[in-house]
Protein backbone atom coordinates (compact mmCIF):
# COMPACT_ATOMS: atom_id res chain seq x y z
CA UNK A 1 -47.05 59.42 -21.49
CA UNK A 2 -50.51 58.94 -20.30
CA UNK A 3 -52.78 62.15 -19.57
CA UNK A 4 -56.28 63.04 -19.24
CA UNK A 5 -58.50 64.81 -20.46
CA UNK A 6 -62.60 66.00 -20.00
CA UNK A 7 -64.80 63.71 -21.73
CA UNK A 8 -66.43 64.50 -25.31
CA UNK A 9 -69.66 63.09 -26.83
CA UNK A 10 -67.79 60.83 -29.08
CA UNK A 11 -65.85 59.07 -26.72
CA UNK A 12 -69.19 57.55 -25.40
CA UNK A 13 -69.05 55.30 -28.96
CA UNK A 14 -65.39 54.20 -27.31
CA UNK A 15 -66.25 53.75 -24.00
CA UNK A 16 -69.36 51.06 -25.14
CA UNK A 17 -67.01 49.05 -27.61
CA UNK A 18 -65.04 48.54 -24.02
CA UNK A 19 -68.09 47.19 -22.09
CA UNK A 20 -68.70 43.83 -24.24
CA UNK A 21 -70.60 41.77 -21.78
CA UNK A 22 -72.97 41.84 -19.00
CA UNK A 23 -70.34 40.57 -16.41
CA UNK A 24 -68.54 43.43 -17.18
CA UNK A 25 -70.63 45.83 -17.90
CA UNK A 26 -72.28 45.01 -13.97
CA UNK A 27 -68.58 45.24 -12.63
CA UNK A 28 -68.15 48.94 -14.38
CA UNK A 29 -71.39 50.15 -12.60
CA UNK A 30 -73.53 49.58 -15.60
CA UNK A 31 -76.83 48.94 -13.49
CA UNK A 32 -76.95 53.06 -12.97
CA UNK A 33 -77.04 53.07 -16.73
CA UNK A 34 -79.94 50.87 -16.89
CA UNK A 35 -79.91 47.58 -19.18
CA UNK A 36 -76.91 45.44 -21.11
CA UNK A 37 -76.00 46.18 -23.81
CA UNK A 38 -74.89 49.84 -23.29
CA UNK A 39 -75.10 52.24 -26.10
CA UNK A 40 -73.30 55.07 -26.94
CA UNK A 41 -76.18 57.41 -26.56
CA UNK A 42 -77.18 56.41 -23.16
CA UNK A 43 -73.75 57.19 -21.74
CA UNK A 44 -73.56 60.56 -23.53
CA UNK A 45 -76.73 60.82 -21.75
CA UNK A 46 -75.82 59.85 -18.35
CA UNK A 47 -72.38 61.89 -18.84
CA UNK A 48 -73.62 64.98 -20.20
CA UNK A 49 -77.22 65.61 -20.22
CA UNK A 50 -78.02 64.21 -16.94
CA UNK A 51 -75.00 65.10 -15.09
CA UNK A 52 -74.34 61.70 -13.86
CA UNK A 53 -77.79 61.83 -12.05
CA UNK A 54 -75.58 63.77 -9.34
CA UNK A 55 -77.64 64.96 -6.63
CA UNK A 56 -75.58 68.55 -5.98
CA UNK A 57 -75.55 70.22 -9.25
CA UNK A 58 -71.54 70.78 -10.98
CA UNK A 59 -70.52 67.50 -9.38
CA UNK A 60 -69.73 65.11 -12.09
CA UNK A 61 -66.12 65.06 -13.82
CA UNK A 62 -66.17 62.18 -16.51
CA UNK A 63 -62.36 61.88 -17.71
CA UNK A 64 -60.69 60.50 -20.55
CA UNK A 65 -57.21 58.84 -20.28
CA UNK A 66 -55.46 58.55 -23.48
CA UNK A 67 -51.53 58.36 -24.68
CA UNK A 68 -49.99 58.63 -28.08
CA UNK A 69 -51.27 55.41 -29.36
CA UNK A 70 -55.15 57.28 -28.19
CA UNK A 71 -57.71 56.88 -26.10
CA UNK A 72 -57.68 53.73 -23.81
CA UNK A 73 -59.46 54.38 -20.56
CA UNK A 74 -62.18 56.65 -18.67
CA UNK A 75 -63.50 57.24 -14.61
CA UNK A 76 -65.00 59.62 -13.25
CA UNK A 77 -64.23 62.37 -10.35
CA UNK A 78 -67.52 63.62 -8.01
CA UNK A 79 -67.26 65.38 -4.34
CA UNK A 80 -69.02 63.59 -1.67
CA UNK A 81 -71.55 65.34 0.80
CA UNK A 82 -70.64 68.68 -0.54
CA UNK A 83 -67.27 68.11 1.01
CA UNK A 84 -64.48 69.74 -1.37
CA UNK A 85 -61.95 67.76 0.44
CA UNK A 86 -63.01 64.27 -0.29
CA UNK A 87 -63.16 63.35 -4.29
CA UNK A 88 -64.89 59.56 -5.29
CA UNK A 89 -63.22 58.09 -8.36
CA UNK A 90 -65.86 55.65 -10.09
CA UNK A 91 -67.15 53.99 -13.05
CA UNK A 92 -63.53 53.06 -14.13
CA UNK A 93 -62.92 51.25 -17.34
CA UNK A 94 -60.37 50.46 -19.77
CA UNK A 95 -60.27 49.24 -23.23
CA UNK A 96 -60.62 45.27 -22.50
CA UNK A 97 -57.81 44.90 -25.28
CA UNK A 98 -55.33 46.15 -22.90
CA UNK A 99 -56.83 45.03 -19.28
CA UNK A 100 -53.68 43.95 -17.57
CA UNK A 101 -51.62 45.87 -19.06
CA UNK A 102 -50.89 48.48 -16.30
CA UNK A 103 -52.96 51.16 -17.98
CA UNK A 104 -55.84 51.42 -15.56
CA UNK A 105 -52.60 51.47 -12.97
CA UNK A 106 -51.16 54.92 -15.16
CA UNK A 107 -54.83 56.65 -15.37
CA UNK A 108 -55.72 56.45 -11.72
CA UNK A 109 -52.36 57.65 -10.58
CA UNK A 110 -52.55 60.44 -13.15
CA UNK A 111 -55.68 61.05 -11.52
CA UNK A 112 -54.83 60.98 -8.21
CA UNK A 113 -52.11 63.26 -8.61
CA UNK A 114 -54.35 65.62 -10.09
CA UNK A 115 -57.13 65.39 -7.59
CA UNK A 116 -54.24 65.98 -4.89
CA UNK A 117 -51.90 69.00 -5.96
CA UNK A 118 -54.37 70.52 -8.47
CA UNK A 119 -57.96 70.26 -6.48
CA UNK A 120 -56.27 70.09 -2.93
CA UNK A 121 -58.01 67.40 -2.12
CA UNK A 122 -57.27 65.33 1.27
CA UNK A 123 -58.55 62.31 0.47
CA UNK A 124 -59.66 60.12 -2.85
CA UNK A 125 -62.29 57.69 -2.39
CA UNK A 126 -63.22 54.41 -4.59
CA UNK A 127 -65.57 51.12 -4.17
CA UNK A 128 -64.78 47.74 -6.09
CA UNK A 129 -67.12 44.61 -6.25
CA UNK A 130 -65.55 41.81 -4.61
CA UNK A 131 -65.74 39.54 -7.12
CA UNK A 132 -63.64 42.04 -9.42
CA UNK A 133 -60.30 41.12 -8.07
CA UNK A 134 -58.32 43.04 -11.65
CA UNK A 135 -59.64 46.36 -10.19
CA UNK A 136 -59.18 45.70 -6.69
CA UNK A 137 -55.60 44.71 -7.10
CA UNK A 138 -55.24 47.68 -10.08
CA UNK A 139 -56.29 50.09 -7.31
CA UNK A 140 -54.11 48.31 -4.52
CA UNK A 141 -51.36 49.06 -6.72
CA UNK A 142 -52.61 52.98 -7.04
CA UNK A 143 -51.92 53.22 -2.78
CA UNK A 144 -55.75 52.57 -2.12
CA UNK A 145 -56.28 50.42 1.09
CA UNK A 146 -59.57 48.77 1.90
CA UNK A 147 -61.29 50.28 4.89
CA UNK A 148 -65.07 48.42 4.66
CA UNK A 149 -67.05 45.54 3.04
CA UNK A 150 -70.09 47.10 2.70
CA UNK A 151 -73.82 44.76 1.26
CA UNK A 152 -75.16 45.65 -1.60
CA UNK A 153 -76.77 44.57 -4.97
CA UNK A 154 -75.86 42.67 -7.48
CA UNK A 155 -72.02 41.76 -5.03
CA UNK A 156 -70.68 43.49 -2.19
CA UNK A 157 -68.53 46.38 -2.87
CA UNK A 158 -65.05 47.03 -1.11
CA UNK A 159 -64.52 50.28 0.12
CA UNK A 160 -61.36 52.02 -0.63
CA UNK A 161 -59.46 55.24 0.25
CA UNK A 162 -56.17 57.09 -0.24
CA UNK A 163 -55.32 60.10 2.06
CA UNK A 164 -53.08 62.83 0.73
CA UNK A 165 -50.42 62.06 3.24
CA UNK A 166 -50.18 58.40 2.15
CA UNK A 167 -49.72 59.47 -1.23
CA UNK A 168 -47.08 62.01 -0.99
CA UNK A 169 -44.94 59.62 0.84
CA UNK A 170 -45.38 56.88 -2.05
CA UNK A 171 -43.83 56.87 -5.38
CA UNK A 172 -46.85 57.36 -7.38
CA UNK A 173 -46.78 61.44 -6.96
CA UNK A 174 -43.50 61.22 -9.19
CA UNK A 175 -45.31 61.14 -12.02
CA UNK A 176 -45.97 64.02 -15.10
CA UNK A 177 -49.40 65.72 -15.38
């Protein structure tokens, strides 16, 4: 059964064995974390010292997905505009060892399903590169739907959102927390 939990210092040694190259490191959001290669110590940095580089202070969540076989996966939850109502999901990743697998599929709908009956949440936000079709179809899969292409740097990123409503009528809420 996959669960989550809050992010520790020494998952940051984890989380940069699963960002090998610079294509994917770029695609996970790596740019905010300055240059490739990633090292453990920056990301503790950005994670826990630097609270994500958040704006409104107590507004970065990193998360840890694991299961019985361990740890395989990590995102992070932040309000937007002070708004307690919408939650962003970002800087997903999961161990490349098991991309495909349906993992990344199990930790975001564990994590909506928190973000919806636990922090009452309306709606759950997320943006994808276009050139990153894995995630985009991962979060397709979730109940996200694309609602704008919007320009930026290095690719354009897809805008994505799931309202409470839509979820509760899906089959993803069936799951265990």
């Amino acid at each position: 059964m996959v669960r989550l939990r809050q992010y520790k210092s020494s998952d940051a040694v984890k989380i940069a064995e699963w960002v090998k190259d610079k294509d994917a490191f770029l695609k996970w959001g790596g740019e905010l974390f300055g240059e490739f290669p990633i090292s453990a110590e920056t990301i503790d940095e950005k994670y826990r010292l630097n609270n994500g580089d958040c704006k409104e202070p107590d507004n970065f969540y990193p998360w840890i997905a694991f299961d019985e076989n361990g740890v395989f996966g990590q995102f992070i939850m932040r309000y937007l505009h002070g708004d307690n109502k919408i939650l962003r999901f970002g800087w997903v990743v999961v161990d490349d060892s098991i991309r495909g697998k349906g993992y990344g599929t199990q930790m975001l709908q564990v994590g909506l399903k928190y973000a919806f009956e636990i922090l009452g949440v309306d709606v759950v936000t997320i943006g994808v590169f276009e050139n990153n079709e894995l995630a985009h179809k991962c979060y397709k899969k979730v109940g996200f739907i694309d609602k704008e292409i919007v320009s930026k740097q290095p690719w354009n990123v897809i805008e994505m959102e799931i309202k409470k409503e839509d979820w509760a009528t899906s089959c993803f809420h069936v799951i265990e927390i």
